[in-house]
Protein backbone atom coordinates (compact mmCIF):
# COMPACT_ATOMS: atom_id res chain seq x y z
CA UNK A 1 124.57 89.26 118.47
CA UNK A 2 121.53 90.91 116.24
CA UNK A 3 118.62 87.92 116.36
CA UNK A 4 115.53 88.01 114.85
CA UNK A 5 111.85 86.65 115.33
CA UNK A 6 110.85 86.94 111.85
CA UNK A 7 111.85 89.03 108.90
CA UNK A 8 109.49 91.54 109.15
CA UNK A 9 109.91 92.38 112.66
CA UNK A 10 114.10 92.80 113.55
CA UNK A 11 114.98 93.68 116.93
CA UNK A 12 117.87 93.76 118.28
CA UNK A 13 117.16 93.64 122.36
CA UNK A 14 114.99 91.29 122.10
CA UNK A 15 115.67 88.35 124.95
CA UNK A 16 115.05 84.51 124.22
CA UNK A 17 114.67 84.45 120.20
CA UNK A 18 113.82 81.78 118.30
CA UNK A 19 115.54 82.54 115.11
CA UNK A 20 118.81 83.92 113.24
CA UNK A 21 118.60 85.95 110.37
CA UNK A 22 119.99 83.13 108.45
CA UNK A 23 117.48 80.37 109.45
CA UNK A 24 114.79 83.05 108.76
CA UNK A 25 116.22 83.66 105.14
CA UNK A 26 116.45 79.49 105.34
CA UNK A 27 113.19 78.91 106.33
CA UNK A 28 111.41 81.76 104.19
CA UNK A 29 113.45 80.37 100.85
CA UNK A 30 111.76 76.72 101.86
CA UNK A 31 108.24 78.22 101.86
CA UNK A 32 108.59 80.38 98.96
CA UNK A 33 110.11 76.98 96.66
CA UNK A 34 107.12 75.01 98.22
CA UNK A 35 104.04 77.13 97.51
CA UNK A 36 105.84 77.93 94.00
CA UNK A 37 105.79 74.08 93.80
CA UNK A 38 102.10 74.34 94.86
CA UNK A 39 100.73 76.66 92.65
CA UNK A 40 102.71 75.23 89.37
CA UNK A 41 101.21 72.37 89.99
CA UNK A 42 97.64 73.55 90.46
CA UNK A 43 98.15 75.38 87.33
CA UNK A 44 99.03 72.26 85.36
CA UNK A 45 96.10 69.94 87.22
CA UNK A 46 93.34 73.64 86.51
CA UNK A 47 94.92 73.70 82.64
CA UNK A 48 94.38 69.96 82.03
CA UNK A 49 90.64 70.06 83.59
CA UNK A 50 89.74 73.19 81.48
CA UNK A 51 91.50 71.40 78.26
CA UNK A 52 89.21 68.57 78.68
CA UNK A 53 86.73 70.37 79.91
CA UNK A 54 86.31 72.73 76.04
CA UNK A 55 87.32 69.33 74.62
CA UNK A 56 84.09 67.84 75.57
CA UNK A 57 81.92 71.03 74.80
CA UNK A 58 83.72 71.00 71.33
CA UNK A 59 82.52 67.15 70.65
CA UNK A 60 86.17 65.58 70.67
């Protein structure tokens, strides 16, 4: 059976893994959704600030 410790690092020999390939894929397909979340969201909050922000420099 071909285990892994993380994606970037796949050995084959290795004794007492943590992780199958599949929970890897899993786990790195959570993270990747959740910091896209993140930074989509940072955007939005950053755009709003810097609307109000020229909307007040502007005098509306």
């Amino acid at each position: 059976m071909d285990l892994m410790l993380s994606s970037l690092c796949p050995h084959t020999k290795l004794e007492g893994t943590l992780f199958t390939r599949e929970q890897v894929d899993e786990i790195s397909t959570r993270i990747a959704k959740r910091v896209s979340e993140n930074v989509a969201r940072q955007l939005g909050v950053n755009k709003g600030s810097s609307s109000d922000a020229g909307n007040k420099q502007e005098g509306k």
